[in-house]
Protein backbone atom coordinates (compact mmCIF):
# COMPACT_ATOMS: atom_id res chain seq x y z
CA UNK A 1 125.94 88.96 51.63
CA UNK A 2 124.58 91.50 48.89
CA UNK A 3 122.83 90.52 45.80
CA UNK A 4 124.08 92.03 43.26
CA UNK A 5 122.56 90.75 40.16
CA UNK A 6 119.34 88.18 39.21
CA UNK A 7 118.30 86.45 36.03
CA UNK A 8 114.97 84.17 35.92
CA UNK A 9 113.92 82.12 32.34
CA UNK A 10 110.84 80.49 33.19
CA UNK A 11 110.36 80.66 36.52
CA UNK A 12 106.98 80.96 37.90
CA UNK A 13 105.46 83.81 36.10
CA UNK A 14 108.46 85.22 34.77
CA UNK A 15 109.34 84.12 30.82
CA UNK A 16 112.68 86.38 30.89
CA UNK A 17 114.32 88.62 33.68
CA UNK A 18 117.24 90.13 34.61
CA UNK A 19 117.40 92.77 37.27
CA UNK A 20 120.18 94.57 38.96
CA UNK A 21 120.10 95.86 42.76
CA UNK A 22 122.13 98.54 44.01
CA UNK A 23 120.51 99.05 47.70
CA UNK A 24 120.35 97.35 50.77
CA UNK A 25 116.81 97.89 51.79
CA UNK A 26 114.58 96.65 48.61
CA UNK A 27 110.88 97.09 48.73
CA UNK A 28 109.15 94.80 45.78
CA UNK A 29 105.40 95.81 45.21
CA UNK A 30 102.39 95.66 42.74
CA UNK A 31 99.24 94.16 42.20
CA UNK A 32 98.05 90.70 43.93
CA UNK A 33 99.33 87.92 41.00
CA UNK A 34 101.96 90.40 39.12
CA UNK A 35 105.05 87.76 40.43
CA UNK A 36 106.27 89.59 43.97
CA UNK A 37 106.65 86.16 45.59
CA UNK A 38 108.36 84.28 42.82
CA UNK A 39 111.28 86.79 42.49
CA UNK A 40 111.72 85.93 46.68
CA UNK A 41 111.58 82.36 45.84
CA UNK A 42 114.07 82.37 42.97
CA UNK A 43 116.81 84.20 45.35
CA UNK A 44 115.53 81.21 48.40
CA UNK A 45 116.19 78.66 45.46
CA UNK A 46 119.91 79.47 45.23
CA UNK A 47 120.20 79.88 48.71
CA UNK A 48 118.44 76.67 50.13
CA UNK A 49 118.36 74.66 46.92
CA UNK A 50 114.28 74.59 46.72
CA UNK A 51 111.27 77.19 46.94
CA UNK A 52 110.39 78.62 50.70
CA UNK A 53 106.79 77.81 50.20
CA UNK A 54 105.63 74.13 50.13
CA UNK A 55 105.51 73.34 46.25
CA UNK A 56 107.31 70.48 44.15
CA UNK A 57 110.52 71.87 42.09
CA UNK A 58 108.65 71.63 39.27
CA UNK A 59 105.94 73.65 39.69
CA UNK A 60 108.42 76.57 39.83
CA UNK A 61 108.37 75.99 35.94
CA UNK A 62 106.73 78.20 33.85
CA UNK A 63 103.79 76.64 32.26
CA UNK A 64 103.99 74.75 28.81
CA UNK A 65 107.85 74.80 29.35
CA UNK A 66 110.39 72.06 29.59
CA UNK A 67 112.56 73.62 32.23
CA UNK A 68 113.41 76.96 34.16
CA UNK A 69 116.83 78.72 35.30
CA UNK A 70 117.95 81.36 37.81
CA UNK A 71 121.50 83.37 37.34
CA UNK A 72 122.69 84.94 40.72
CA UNK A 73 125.51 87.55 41.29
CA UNK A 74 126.23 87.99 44.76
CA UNK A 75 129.01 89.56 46.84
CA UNK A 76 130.58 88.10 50.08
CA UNK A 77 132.97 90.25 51.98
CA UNK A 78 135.60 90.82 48.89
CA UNK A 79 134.64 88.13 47.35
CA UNK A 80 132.05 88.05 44.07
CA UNK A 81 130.11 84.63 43.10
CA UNK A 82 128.14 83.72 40.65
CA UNK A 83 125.70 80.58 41.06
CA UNK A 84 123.23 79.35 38.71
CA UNK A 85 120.43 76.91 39.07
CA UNK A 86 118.54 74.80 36.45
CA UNK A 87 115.26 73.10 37.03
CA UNK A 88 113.77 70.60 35.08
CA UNK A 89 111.66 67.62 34.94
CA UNK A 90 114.37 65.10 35.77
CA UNK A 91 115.86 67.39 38.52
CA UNK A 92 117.92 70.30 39.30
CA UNK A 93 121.50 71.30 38.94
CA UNK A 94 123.73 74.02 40.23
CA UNK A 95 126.43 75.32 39.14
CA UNK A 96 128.62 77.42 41.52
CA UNK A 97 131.78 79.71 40.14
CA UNK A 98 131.65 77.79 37.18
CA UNK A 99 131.75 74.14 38.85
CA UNK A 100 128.94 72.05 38.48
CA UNK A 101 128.01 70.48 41.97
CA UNK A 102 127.71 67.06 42.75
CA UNK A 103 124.76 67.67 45.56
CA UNK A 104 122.73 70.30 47.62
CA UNK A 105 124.48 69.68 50.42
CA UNK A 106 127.44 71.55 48.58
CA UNK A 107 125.25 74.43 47.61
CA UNK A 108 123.34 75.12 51.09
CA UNK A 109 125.80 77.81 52.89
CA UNK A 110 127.06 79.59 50.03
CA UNK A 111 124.53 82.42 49.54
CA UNK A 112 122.69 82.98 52.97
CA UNK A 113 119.33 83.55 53.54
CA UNK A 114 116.63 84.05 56.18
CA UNK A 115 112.76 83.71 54.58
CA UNK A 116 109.20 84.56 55.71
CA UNK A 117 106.31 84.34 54.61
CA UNK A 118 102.73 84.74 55.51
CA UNK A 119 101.61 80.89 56.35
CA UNK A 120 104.38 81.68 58.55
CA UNK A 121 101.96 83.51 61.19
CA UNK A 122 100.58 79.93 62.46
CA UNK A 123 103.98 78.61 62.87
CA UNK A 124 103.16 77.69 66.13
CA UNK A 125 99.94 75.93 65.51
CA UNK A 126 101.10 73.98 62.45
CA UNK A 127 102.43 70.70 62.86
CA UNK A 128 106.19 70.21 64.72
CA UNK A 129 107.48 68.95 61.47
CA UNK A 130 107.50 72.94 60.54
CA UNK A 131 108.87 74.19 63.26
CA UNK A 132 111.71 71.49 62.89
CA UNK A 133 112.23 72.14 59.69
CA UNK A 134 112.76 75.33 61.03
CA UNK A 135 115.68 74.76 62.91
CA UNK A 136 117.30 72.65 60.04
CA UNK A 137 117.69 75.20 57.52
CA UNK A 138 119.08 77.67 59.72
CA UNK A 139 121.50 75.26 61.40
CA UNK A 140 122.53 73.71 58.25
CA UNK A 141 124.21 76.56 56.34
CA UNK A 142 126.04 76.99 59.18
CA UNK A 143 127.74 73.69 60.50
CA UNK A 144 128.22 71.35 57.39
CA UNK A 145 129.07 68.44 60.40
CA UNK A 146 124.95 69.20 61.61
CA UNK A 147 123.51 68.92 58.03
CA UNK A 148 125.64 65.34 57.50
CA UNK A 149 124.71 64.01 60.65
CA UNK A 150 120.91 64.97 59.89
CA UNK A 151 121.27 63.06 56.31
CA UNK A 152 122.66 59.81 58.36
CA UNK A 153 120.09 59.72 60.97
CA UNK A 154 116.99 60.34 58.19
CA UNK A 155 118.92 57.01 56.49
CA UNK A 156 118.57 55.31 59.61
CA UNK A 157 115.20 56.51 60.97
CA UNK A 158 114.11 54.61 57.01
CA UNK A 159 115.76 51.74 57.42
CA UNK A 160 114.75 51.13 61.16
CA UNK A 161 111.31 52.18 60.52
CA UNK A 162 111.23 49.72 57.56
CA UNK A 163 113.16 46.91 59.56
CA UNK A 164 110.38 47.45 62.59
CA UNK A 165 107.72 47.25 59.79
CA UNK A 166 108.54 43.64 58.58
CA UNK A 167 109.92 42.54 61.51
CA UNK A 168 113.48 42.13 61.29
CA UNK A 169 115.70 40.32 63.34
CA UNK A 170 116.35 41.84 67.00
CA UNK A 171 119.84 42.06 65.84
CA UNK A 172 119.56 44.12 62.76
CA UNK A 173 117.09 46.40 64.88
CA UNK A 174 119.52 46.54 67.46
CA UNK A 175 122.51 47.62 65.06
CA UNK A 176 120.42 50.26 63.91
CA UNK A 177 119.33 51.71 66.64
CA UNK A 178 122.95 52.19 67.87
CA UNK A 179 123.71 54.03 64.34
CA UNK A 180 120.54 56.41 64.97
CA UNK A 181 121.67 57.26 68.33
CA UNK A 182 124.96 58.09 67.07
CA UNK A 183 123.77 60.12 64.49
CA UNK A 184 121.52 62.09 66.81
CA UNK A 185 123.67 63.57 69.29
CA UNK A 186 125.05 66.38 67.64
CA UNK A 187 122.00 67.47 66.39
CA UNK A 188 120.39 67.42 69.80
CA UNK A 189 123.39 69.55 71.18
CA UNK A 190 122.82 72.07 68.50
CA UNK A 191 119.39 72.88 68.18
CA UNK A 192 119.50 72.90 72.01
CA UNK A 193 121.80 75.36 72.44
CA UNK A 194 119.93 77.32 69.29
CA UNK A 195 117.03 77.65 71.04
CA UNK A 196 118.25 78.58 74.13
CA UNK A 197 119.98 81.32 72.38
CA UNK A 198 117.33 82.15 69.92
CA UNK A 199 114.90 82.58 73.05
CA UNK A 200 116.98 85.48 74.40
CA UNK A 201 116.93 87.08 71.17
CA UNK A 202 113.50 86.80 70.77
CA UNK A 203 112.40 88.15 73.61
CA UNK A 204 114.17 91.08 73.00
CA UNK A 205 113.22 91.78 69.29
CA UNK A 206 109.62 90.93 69.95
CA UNK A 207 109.71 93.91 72.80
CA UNK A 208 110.87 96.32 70.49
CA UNK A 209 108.76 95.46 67.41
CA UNK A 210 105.54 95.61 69.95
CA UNK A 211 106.84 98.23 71.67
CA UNK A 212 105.94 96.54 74.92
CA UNK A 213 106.71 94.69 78.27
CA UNK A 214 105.28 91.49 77.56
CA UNK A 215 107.91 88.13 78.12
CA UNK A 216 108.04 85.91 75.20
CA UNK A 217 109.84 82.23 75.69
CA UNK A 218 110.47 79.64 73.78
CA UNK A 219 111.14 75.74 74.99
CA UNK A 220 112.99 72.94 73.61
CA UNK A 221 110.65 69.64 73.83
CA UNK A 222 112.12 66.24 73.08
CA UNK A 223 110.50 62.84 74.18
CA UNK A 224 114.26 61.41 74.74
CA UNK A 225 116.72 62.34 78.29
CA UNK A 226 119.03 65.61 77.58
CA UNK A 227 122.72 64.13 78.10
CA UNK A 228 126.06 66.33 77.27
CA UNK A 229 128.26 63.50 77.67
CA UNK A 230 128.27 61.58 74.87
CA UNK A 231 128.89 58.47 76.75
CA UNK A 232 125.89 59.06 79.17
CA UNK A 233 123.84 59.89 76.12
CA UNK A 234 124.36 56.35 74.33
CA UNK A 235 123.58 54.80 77.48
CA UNK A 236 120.18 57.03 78.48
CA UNK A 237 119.12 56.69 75.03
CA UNK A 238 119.47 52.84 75.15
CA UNK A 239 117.30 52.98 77.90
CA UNK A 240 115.27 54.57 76.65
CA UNK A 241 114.62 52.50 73.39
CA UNK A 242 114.80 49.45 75.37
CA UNK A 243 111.63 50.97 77.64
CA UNK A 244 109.63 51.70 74.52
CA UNK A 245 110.78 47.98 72.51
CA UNK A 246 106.89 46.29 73.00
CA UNK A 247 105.56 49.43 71.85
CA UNK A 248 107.29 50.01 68.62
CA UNK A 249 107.05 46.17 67.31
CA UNK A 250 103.53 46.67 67.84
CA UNK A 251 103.16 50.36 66.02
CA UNK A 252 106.14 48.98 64.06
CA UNK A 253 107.58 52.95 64.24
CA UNK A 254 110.53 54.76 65.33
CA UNK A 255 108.74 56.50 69.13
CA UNK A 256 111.20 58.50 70.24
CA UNK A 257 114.25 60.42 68.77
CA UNK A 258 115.27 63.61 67.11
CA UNK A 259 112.76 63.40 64.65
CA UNK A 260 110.23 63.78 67.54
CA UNK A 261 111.79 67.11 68.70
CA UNK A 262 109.50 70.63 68.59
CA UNK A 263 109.77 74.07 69.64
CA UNK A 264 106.73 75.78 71.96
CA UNK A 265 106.62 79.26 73.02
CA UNK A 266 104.50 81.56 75.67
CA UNK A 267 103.61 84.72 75.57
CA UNK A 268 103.64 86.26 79.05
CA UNK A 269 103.28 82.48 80.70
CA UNK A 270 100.75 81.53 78.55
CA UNK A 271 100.80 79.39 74.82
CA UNK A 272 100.94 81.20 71.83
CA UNK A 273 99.17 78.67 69.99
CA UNK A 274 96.20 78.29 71.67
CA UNK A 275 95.74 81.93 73.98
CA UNK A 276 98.06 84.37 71.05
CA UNK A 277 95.90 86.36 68.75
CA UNK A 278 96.94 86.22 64.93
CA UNK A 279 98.56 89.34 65.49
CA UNK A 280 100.80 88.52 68.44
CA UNK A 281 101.26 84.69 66.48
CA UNK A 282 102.52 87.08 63.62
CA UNK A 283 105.00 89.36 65.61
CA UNK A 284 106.53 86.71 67.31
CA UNK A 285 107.36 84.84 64.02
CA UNK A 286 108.70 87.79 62.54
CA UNK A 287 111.07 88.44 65.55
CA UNK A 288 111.93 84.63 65.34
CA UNK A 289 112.84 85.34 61.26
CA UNK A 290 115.10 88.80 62.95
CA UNK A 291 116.63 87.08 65.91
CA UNK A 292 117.90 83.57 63.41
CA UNK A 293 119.29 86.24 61.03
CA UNK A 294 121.30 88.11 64.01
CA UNK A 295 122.47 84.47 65.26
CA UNK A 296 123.54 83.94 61.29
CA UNK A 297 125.94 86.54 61.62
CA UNK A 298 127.19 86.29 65.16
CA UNK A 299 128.17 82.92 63.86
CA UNK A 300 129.74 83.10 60.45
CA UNK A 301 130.51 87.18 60.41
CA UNK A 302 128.04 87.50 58.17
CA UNK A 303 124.38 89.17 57.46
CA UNK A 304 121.83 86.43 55.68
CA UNK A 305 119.91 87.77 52.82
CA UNK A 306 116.61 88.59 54.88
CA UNK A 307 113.69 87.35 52.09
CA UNK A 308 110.35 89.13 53.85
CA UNK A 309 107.05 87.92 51.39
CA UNK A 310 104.41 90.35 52.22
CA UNK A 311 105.64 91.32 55.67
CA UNK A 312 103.62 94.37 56.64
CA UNK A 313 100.12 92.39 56.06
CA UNK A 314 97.37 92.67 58.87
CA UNK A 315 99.99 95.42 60.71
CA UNK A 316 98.53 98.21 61.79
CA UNK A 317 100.71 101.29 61.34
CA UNK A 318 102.56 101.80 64.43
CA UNK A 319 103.69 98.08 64.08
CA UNK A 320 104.25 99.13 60.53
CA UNK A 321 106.42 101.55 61.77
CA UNK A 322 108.22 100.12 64.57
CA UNK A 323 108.89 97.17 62.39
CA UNK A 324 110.24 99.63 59.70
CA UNK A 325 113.01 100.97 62.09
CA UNK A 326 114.44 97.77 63.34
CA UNK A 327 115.07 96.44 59.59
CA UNK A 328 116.55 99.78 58.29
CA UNK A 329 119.33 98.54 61.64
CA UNK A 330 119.65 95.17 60.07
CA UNK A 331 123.42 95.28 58.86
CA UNK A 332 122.76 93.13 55.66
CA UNK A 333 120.68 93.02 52.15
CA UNK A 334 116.56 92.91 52.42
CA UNK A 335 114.06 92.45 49.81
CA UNK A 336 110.64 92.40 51.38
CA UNK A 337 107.39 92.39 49.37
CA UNK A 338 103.72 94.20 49.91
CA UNK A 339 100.83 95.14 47.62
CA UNK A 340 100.92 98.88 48.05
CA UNK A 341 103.75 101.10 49.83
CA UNK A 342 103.16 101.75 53.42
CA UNK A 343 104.69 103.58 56.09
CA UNK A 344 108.27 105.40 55.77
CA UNK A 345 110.30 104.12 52.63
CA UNK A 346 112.48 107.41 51.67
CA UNK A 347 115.44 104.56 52.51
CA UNK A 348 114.19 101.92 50.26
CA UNK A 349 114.66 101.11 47.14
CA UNK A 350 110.89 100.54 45.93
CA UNK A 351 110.62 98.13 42.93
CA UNK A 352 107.29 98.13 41.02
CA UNK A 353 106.07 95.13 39.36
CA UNK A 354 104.45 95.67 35.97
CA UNK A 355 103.70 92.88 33.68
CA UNK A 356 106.40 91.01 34.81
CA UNK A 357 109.00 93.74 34.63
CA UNK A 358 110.79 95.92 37.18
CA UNK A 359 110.41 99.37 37.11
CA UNK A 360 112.05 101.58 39.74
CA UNK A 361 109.73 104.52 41.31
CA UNK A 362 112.30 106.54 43.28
């Protein structure tokens, strides 16, 4: 994936913008409020249909106008696209090769992308719904089968929730909760079997970005039993719903399923959340962001656009550094961001924002 060309009309700060990129390693800087973050989100926007930072579609608008658009050029392999994306009150629309498309779902997996950003460092102290979001977007892009059978269970999960709520008929409840367990056993397999593999990966990017010895993990938790066989997965979760039936009528909520699922890790034996410092909470992220990227490509063959908001903040300089090295390895496009230039850039590309235009300083 390489970005070749980007347009913004009204997005965020920007009232008109069109940039070209010519380099792999792309280093976007300037003063706090000159727009850094808003070019990331724009490219995010194309990729994963909405902003990487928790906003409402149309606040990505620029103020006192009625809409906002983003124009994409991006290679894949041999292949050239072009994907636009229009914003306004009533919605958004995006238009792919010249075909207008009918929903996200058709848009998430084209251009691929991999975001951080700073909120990013209490990752593991946020709420799970983060951390599950987490592994949705990056198993989305990649198995269009996962992202349908994540749309039918949240269906379900509604209409069960709302059936418990007022009490439906132990048939209608039951009907549904066959359809949600159905729904929920492919995602179960695969966000297993990321984690598994993302812990591997982690470990070993968080030892060379610290430069260190120190073992970090990370566990799959679900509230429901782990069966491979379909068959014996129906049944266990049946059980299972059937053990916790007096407790939902009276809660009148969905207790135990896929949307119940979270991610912990440890840092030498011990959890990040509560014993990490910011700093190690920080690394660890950022080797999460480098390992899903890797796992991207091992996958589909090909690098994800790595989208890095303010990356070297609260680093001191041999992390700086060290961090440095292992991106200029990373075999695909980067744009990270930073107030002021820091450590070795002679390989970047270093784009300086100045009242909301791009000016190149090397």
């Amino acid at each position: 994936m390489f970005l070749k060309h980007l347009g913004l009309r009204n997005f965020r700060s920007y009232k008109n913008l069109n940039i070209d990129i010519n380099s792999n390693l792309n280093f976007i800087y300037g003063a706090n409020g000159t727009g850094k973050t808003g070019l990331l989100e724009a490219i995010s926007f194309l990729s994963e249909t909405r902003s990487f930072k928790k906003c409402d579609d149309k606040e990505l608008i620029n103020t006192k106008e009625k809409f906002a658009s983003i124009e994409g050029t991006y290679e894949d392999g041999d292949y050239k696209h072009e994907i636009n994306a229009l914003i306004e009150e009533k919605g958004k629309t995006f238009i792919l090769d010249d075909v207008k498309k009918k929903t996200t779902a058709q848009v998430i997996g084209n251009l691929l992308t991999v975001s951080y950003e700073p909120s990013q460092v209490f990752l593991f102290k946020d709420e799970p719904n983060l951390r599950r979001r987490m592994m949705n977007e990056t198993l989305s892009p990649i198995d269009a089968q996962y992202l349908y059978s994540l749309g039918r269970y949240n269906k379900y999960l509604r209409e069960r929730n709302q059936a418990l709520s007022l009490d439906y008929d132990r048939d209608v409840i039951r009907v549904l909760t066959q359809e949600l367990i159905m729904s929920s056993y492919r995602i179960m397999v695969m966000r297993r079997r990321f984690v598994k593999r993302l812990d591997i990966e982690v470990n070993k990017n968080f030892k060379k970005l610290d430069k260190s010895d120190k073992e970090v993990h990370l566990s799959y938790l679900t509230n429901y039993p782990f069966e491979d066989n379909l068959e014996d997965y129906i049944e266990a979760m049946k059980k299972a719903f059937e053990a916790r039936r007096s407790e939902e009528a009276t809660r009148k909520t969905t207790l135990i399923g896929i949307h119940r699922d979270d991610i912990k890790a440890s840092l030498d034996g011990l959890d990040l959340a509560s014993s990490g410092s910011q700093g190690q909470n920080r690394l660890v992220t950022i080797a999460i962001k480098i390992s899903i990227a890797n796992l991207i490509l091992e996958v589909t063959k090909k690098p994800p656009i790595l989208l890095l908001d303010d990356i070297f903040s609260d680093l001191d300089i041999d992390h700086i550094n060290s961090l440095q090295d292992e991106l200029k390895n990373y075999p695909g496009q980067i744009f990270a961001t930073g107030c002021n230039i820091l450590g070795e850039t002679k390989d970047w590309d270093l784009l300086k924002i100045v009242d909301q235009k791009i000016e190149r300083s090397n």
